[in-house]
C-alpha atoms as a PDB file:
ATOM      1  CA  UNK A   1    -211.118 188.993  37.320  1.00  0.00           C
ATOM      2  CA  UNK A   2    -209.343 185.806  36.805  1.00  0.00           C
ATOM      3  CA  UNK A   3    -206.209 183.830  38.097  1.00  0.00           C
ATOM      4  CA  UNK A   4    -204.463 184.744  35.194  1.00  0.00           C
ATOM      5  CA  UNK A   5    -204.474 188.455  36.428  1.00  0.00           C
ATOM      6  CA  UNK A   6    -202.322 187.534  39.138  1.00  0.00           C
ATOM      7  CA  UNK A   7    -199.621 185.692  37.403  1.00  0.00           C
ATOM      8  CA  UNK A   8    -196.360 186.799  39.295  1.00  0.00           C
ATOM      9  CA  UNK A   9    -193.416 184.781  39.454  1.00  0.00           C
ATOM     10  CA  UNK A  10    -192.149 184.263  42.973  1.00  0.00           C
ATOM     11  CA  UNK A  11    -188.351 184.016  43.213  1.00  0.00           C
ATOM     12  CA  UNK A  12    -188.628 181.437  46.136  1.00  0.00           C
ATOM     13  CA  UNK A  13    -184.189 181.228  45.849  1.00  0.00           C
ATOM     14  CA  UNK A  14    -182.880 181.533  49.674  1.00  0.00           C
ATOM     15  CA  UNK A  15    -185.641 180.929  51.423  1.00  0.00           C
ATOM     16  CA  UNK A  16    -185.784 178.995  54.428  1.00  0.00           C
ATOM     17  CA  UNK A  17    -187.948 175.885  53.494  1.00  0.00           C
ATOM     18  CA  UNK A  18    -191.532 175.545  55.785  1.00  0.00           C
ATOM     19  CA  UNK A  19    -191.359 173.560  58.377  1.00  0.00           C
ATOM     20  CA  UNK A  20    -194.127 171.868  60.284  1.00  0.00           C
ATOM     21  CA  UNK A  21    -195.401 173.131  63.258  1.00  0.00           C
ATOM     22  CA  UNK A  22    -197.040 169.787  64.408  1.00  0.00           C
ATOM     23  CA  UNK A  23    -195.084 167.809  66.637  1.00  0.00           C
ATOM     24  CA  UNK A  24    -193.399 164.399  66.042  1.00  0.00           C
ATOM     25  CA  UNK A  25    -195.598 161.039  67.010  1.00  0.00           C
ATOM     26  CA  UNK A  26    -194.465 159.908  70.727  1.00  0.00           C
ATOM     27  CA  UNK A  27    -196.141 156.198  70.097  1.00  0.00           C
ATOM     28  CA  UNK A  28    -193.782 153.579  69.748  1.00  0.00           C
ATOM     29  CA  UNK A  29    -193.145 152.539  65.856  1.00  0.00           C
ATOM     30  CA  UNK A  30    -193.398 148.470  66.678  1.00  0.00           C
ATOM     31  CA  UNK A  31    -195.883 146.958  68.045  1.00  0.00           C
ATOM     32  CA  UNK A  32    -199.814 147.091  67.435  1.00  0.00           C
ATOM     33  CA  UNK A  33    -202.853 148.838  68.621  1.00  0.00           C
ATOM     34  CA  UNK A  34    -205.039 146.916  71.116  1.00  0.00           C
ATOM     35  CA  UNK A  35    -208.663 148.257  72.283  1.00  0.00           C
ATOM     36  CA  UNK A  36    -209.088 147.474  76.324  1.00  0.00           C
ATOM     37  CA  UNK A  37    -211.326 148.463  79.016  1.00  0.00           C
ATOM     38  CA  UNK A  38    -210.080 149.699  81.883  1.00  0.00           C
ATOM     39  CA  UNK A  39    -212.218 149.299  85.060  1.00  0.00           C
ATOM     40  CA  UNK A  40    -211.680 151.254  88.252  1.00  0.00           C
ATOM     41  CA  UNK A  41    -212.492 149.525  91.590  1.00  0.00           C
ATOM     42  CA  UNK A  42    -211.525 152.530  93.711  1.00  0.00           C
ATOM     43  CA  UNK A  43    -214.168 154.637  94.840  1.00  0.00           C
ATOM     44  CA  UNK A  44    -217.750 154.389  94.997  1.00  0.00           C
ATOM     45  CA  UNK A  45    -219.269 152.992  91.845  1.00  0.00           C
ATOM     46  CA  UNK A  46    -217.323 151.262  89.266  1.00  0.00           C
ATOM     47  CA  UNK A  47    -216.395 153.051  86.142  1.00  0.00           C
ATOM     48  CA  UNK A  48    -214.649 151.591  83.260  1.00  0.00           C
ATOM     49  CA  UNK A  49    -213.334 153.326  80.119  1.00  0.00           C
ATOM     50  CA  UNK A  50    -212.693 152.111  76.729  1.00  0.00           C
ATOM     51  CA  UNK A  51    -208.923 153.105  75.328  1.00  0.00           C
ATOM     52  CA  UNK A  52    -206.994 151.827  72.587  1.00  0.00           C
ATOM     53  CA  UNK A  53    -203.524 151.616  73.194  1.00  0.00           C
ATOM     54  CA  UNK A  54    -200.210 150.268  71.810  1.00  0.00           C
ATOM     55  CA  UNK A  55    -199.088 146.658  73.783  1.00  0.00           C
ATOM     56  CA  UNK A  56    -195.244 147.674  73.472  1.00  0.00           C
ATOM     57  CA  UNK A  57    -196.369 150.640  75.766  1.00  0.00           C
ATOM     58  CA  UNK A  58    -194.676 150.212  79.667  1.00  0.00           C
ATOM     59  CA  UNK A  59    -197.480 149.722  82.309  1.00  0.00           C
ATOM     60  CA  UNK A  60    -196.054 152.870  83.919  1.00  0.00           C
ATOM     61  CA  UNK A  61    -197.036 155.129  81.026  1.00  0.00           C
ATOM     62  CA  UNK A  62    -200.628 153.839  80.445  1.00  0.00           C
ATOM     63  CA  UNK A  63    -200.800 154.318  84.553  1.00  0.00           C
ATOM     64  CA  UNK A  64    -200.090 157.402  83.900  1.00  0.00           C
ATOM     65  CA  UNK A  65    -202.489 158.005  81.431  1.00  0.00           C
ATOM     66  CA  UNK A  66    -205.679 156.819  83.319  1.00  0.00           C
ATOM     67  CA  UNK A  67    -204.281 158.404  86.000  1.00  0.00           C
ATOM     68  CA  UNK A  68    -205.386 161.321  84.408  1.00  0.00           C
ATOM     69  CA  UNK A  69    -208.361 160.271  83.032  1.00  0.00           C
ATOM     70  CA  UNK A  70    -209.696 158.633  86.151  1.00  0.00           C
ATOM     71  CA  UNK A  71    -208.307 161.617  88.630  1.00  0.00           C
ATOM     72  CA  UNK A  72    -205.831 159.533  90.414  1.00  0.00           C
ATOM     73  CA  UNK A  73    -202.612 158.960  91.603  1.00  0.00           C
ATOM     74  CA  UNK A  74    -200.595 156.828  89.708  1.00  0.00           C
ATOM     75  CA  UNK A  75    -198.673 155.694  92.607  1.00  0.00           C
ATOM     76  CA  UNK A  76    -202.300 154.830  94.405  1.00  0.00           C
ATOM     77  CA  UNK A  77    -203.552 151.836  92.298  1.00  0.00           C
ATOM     78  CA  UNK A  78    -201.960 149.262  90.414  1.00  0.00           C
ATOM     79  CA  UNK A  79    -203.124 147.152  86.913  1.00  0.00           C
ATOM     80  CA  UNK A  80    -203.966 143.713  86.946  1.00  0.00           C
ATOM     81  CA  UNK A  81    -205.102 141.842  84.144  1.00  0.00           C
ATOM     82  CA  UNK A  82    -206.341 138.189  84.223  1.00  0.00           C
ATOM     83  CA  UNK A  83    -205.634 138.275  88.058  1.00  0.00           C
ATOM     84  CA  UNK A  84    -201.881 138.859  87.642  1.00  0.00           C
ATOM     85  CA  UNK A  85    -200.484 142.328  89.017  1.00  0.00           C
ATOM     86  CA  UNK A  86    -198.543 143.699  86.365  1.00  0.00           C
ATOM     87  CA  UNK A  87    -194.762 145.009  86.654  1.00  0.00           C
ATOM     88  CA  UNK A  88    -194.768 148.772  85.905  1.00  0.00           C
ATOM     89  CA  UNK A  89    -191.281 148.526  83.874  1.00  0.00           C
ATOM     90  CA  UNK A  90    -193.067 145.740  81.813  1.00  0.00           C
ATOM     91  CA  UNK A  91    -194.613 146.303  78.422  1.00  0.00           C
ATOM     92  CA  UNK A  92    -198.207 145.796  78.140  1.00  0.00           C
ATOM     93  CA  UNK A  93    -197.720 143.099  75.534  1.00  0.00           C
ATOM     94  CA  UNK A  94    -195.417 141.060  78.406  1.00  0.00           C
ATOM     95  CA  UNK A  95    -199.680 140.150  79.434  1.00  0.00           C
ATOM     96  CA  UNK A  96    -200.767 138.801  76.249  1.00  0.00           C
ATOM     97  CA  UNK A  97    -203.146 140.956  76.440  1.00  0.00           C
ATOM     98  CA  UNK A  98    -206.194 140.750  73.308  1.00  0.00           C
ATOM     99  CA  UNK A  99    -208.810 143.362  71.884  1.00  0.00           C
ATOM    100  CA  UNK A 100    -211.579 143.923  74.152  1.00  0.00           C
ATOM    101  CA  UNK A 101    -210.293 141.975  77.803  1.00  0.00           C
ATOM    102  CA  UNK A 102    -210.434 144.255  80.615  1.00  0.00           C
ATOM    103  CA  UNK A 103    -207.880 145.621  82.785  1.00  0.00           C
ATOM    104  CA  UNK A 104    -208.602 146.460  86.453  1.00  0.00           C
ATOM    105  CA  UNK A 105    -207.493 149.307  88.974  1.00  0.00           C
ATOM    106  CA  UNK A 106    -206.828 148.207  91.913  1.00  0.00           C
ATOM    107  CA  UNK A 107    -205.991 150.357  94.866  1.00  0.00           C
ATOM    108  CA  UNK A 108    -201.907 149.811  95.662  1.00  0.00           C
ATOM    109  CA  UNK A 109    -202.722 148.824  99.268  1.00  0.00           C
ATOM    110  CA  UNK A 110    -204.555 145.363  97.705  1.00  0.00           C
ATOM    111  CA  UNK A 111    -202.272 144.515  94.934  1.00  0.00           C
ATOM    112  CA  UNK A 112    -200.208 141.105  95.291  1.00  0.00           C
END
């Protein structure tokens, strides 16, 4: 049996066109991708993890991200980055921050 067997023609007129199931991109268009590590200080032990993120991000949302990833509270720590506490309603690229520097968690109750 071959392919030709199965030559039907498909009247495809009317029909709704497919749409995609996947859903749109929630990263911000501008801006560019920057590899950190971020370091948690709270706890026992220190753990840091590697994440590549967009600068034009807000602080708030990549909070809210490792507060995920590191079991937390976003509300419980704060980021600071070259010894500068960073603003939550600032963009990550406010911090001129490069490929590769690390970002600490610190617990809220120490942050300047």
């Amino acid at each position: 049996m071959s392919f030709d067997d199965f030559d039907e023609d498909l009247d495809l007129a009317g029909e709704k066109p497919v749409r995609s199931k996947t859903p749109a991109s929630k990263t911000p268009t501008a801006g560019k991708k920057v590899t950190l590590y971020f370091m948690s200080t709270i706890g026992p032990g220190e753990k840091k993890e590697k994440l590549t993120v967009n600068n034009n991000n807000r602080v708030k949302d990549i909070k809210r991200t490792l507060g995920n990833l590191y079991g937390l509270n976003p509300n419980d720590f704060h980021l600071s980055s070259g010894g500068v506490t960073m603003d939550e309603n600032s963009q990550l690229d406010d911090y001129s921050v490069n490929d590769g520097d690390d970002i600490l968690l610190i617990p809220a109750s120490t942050a300047g």
